[in-house]
C-alpha atoms as a PDB file:
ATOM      1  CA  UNK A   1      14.588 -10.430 -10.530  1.00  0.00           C
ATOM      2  CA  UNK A   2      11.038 -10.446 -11.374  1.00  0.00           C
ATOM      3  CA  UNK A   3       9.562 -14.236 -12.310  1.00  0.00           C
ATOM      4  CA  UNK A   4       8.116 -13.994 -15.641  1.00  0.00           C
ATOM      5  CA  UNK A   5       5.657 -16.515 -17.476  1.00  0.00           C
ATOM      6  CA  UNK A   6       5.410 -17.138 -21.391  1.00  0.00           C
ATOM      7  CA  UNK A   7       1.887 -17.908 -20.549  1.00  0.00           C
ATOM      8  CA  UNK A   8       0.470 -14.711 -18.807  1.00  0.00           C
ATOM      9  CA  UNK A   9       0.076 -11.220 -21.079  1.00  0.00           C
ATOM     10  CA  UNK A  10       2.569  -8.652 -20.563  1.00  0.00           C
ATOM     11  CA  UNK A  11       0.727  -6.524 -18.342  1.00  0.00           C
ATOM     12  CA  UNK A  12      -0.099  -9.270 -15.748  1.00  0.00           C
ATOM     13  CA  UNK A  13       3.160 -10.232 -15.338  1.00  0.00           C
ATOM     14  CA  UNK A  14       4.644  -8.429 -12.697  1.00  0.00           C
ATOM     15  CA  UNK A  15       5.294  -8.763  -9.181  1.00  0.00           C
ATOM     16  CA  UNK A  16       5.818  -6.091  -6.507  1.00  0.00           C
ATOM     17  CA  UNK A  17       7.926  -6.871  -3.665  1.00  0.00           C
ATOM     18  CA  UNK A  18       7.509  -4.399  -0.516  1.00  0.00           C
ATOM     19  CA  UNK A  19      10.096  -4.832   2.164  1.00  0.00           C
ATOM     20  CA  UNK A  20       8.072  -3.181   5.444  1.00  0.00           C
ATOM     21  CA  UNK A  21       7.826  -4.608   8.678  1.00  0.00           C
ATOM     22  CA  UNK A  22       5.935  -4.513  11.779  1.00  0.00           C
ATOM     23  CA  UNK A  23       7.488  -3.373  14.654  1.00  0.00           C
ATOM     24  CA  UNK A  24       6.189  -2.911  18.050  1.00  0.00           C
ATOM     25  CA  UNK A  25       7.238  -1.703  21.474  1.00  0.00           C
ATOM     26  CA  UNK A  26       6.675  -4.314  24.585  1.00  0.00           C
ATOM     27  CA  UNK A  27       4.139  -0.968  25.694  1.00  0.00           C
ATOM     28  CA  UNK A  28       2.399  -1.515  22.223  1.00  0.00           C
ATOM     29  CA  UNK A  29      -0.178  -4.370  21.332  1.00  0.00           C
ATOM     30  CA  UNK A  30      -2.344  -4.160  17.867  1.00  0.00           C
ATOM     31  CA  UNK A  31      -6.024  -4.560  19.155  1.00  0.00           C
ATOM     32  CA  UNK A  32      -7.586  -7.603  17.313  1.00  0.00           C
ATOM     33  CA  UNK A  33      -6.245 -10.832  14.756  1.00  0.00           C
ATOM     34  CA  UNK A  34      -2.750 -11.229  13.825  1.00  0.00           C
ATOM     35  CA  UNK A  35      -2.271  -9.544  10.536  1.00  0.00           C
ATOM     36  CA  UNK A  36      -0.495 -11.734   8.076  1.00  0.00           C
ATOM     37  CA  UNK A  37       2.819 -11.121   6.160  1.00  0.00           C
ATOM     38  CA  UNK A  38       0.976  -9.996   2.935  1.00  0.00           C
ATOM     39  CA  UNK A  39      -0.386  -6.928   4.713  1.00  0.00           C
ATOM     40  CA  UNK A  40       3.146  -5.612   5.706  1.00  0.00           C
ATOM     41  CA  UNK A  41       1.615  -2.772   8.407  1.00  0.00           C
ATOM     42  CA  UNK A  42       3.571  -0.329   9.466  1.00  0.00           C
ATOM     43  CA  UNK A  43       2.807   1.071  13.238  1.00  0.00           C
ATOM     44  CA  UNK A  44       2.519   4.925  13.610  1.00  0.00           C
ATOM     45  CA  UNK A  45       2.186   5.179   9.755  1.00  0.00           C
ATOM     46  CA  UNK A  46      -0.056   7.578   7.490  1.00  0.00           C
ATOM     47  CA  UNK A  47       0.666   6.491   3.965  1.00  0.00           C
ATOM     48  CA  UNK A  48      -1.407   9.001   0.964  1.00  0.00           C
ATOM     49  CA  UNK A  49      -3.143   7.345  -2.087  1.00  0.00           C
ATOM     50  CA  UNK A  50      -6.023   8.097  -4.068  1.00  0.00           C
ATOM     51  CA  UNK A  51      -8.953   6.438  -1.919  1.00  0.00           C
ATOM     52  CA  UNK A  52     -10.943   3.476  -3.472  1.00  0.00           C
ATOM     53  CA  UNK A  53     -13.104   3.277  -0.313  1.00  0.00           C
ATOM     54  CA  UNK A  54     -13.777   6.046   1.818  1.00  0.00           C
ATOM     55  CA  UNK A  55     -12.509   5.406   5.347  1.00  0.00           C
ATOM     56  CA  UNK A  56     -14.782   7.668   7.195  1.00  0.00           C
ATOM     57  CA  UNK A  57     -18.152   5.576   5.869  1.00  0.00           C
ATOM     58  CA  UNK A  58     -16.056   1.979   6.293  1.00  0.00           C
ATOM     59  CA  UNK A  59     -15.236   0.736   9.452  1.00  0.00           C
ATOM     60  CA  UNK A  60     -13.322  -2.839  10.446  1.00  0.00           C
ATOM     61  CA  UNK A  61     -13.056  -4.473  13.694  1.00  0.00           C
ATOM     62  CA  UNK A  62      -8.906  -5.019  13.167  1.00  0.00           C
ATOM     63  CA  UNK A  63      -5.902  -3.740  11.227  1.00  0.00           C
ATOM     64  CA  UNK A  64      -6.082  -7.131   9.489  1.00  0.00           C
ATOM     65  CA  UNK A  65      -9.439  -7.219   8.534  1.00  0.00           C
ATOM     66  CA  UNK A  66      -8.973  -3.902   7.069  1.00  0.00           C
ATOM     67  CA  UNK A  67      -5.699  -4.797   5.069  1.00  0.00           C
ATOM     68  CA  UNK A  68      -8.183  -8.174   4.258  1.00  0.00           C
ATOM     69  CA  UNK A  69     -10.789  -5.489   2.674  1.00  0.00           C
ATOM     70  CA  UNK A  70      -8.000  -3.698   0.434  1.00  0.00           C
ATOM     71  CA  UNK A  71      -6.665  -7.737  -0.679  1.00  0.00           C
ATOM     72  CA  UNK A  72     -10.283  -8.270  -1.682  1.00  0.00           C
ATOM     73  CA  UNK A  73     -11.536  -5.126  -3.343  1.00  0.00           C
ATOM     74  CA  UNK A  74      -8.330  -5.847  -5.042  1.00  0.00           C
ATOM     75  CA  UNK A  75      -9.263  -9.172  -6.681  1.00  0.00           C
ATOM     76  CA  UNK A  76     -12.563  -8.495  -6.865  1.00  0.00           C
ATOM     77  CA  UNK A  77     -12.695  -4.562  -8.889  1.00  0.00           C
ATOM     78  CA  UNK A  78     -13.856  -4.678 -11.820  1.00  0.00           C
ATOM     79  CA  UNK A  79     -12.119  -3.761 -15.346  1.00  0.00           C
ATOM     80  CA  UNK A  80     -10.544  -0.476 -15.327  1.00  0.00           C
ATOM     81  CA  UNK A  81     -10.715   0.421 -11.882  1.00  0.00           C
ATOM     82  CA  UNK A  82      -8.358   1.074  -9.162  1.00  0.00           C
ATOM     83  CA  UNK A  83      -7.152  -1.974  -7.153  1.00  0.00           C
ATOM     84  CA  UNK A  84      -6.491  -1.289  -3.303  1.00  0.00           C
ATOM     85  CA  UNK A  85      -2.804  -1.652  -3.232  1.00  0.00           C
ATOM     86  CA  UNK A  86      -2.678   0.490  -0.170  1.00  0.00           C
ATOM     87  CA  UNK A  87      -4.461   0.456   3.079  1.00  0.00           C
ATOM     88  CA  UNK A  88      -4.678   2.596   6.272  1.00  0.00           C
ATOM     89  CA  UNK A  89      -6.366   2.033   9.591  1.00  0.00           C
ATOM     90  CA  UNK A  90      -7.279   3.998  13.072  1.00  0.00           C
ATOM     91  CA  UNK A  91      -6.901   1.818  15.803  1.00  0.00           C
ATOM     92  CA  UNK A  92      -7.337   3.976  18.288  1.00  0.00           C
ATOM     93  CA  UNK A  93     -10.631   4.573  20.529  1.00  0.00           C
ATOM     94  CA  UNK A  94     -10.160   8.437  20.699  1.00  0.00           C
ATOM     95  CA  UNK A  95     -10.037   8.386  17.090  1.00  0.00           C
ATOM     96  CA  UNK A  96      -7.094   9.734  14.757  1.00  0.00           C
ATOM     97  CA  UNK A  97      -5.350  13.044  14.235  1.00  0.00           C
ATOM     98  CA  UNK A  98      -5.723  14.113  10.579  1.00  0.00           C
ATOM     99  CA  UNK A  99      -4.992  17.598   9.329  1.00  0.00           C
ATOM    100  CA  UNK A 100      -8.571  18.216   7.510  1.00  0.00           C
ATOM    101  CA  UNK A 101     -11.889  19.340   8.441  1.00  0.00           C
ATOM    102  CA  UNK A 102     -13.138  15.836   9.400  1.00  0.00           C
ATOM    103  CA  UNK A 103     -13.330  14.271  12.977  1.00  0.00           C
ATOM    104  CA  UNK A 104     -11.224  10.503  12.094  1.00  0.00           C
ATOM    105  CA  UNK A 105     -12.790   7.311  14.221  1.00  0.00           C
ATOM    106  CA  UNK A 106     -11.891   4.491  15.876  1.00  0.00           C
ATOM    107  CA  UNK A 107     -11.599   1.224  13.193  1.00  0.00           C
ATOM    108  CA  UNK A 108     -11.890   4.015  10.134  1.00  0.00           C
ATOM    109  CA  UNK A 109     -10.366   1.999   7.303  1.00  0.00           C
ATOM    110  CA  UNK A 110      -9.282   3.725   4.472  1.00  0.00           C
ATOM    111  CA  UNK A 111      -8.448   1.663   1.280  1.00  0.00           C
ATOM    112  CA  UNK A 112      -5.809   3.480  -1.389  1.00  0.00           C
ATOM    113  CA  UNK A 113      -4.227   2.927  -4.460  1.00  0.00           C
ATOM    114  CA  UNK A 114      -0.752   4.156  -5.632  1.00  0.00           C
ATOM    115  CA  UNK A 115       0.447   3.734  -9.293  1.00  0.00           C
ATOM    116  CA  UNK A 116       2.778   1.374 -10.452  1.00  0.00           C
ATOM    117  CA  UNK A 117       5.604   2.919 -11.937  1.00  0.00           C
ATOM    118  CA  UNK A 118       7.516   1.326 -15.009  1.00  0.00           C
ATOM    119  CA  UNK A 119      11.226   1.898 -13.926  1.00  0.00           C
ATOM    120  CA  UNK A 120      12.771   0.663 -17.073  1.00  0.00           C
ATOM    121  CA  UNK A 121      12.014  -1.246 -20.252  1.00  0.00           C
ATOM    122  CA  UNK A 122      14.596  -1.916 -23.292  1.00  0.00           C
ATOM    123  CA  UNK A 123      14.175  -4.417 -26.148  1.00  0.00           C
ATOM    124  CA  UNK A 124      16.626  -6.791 -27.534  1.00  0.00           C
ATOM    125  CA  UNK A 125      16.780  -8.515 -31.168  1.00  0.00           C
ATOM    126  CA  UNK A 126      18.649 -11.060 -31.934  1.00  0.00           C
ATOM    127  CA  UNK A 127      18.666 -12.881 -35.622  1.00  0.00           C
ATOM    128  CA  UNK A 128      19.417 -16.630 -35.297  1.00  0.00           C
ATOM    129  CA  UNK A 129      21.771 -17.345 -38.220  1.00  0.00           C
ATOM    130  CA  UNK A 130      20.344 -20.433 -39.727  1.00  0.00           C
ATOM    131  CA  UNK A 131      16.705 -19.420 -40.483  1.00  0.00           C
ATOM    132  CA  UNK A 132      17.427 -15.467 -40.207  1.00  0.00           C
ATOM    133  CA  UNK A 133      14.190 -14.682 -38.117  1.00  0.00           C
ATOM    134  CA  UNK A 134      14.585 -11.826 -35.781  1.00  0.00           C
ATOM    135  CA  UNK A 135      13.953 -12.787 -32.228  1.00  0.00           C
ATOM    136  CA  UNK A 136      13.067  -9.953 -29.648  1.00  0.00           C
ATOM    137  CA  UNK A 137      13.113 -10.470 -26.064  1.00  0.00           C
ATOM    138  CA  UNK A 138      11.802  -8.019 -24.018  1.00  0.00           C
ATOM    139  CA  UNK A 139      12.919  -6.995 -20.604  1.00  0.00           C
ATOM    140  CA  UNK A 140      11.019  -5.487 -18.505  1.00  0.00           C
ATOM    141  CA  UNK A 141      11.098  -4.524 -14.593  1.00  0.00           C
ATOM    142  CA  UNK A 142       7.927  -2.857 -12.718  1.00  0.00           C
ATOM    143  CA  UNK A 143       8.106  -1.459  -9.254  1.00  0.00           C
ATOM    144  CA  UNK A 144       5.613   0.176  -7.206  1.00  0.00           C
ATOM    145  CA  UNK A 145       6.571   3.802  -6.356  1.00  0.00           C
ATOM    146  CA  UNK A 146       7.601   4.214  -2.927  1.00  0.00           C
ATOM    147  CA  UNK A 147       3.834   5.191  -1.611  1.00  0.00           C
ATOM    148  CA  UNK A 148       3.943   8.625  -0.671  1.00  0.00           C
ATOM    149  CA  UNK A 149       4.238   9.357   3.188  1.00  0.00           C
ATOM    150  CA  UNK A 150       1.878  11.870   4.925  1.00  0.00           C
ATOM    151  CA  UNK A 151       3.250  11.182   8.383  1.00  0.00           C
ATOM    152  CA  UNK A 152       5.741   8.372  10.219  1.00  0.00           C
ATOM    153  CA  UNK A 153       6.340   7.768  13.900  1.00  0.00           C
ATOM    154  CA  UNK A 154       6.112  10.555  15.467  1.00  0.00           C
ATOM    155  CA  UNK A 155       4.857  14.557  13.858  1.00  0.00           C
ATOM    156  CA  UNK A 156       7.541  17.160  14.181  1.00  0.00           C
ATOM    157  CA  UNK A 157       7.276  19.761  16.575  1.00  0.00           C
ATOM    158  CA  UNK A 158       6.806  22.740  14.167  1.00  0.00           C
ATOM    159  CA  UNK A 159       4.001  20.620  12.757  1.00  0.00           C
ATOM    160  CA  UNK A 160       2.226  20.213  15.763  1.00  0.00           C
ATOM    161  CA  UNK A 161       2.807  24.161  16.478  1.00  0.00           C
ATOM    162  CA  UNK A 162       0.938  24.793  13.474  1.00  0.00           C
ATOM    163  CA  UNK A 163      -1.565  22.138  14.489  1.00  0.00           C
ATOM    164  CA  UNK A 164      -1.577  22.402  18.352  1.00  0.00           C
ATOM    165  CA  UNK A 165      -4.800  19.216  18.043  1.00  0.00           C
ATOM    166  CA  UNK A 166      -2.352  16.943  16.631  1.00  0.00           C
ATOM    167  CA  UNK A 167      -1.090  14.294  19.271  1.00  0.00           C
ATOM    168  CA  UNK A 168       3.039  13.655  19.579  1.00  0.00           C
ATOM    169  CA  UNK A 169       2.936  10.071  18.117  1.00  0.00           C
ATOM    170  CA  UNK A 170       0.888   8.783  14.324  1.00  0.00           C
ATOM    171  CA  UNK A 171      -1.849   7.272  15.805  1.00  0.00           C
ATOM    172  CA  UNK A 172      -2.440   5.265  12.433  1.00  0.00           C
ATOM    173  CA  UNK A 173      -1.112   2.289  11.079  1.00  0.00           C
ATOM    174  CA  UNK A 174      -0.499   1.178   7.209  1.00  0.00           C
ATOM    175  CA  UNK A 175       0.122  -1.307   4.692  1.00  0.00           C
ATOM    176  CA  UNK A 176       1.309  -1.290   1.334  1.00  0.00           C
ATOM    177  CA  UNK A 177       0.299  -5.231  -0.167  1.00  0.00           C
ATOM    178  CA  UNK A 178       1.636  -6.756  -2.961  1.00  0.00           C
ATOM    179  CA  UNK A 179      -1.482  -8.905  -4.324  1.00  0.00           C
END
């Protein structure tokens, strides 16, 4: 159940609620700050999205200073553009497999969006029986689309025969946030 507010338009209120979690192996420590609930990273993740900041030209020290970029392009784009809802990050020093022309760096943070999707809307009237106005209530219930995955945990072994570069495990780790 989505909290709604009388006092906020229609097209603010919605909240998206992303159930990921970080998981990591004893073997496996995240270089850098603690990243905070809000980001929910994913280890050994590669999440698509149209790119609001191009990772190869914007480098951050941690996975939670990059997931801190996407929160505050976020709040602070202006009208009409695309908020960072999305983010993904390379925290590896060799750098990070990708299957395009460019050579992907250490700390390359790449901020994404992903469209909202409106699941379901329907519209009820009702018509109070004293003064006969028509009431309408409207019920609505927005979820972000499941953000499209370009690669989890580990790539297959007929990928990485038609990419003999690419390393066993996702060296990349993403977030989807819900600001």
């Amino acid at each position: 159940m989505l909290p709604v507010s009388k006092h906020l338009p229609m097209k603010q209120i919605y909240t998206c609620w992303f159930n990921y979690y970080l998981f990591f192996t004893e073997e496996e420590v995240l270089p850098g700050r603690p990243l905070p609930p809000e980001c929910h990273a994913e280890l050994h993740t590669d999440y698509d999205g149209a790119a609001v900041r191009w990772g190869l030209t914007h480098h951050k020290e941690s996975a939670a200073d990059c997931c801190q970029a996407c929160l505050d392009q976020a709040k602070y784009a202006k009208p009409g553009e695309k908020k960072c809802n999305t983010w993904v990050y390379c925290p590896s020093e060799t750098g990070c497999f990708s299957p395009d022309i460019y050579q992907h760096k250490n700390q390359e943070c790449w901020l994404k969006y992903v469209r909202i999707g409106l699941m379901f809307h329907y519209e009820l009237k009702f018509i109070n029986s004293l003064t006969n106005p028509i009431m309408t209530f409207y019920l609505v219930k927005l979820q972000a689309e499941k953000p499209k995955l370009n690669f989890k945990d580990r790539y297959s072994e007929s990928f990485r025969d038609s990419h003999p570069n690419a390393p066993l495990i996702v060296p990349w780790v993403s977030g989807v946030v819900s600001a």
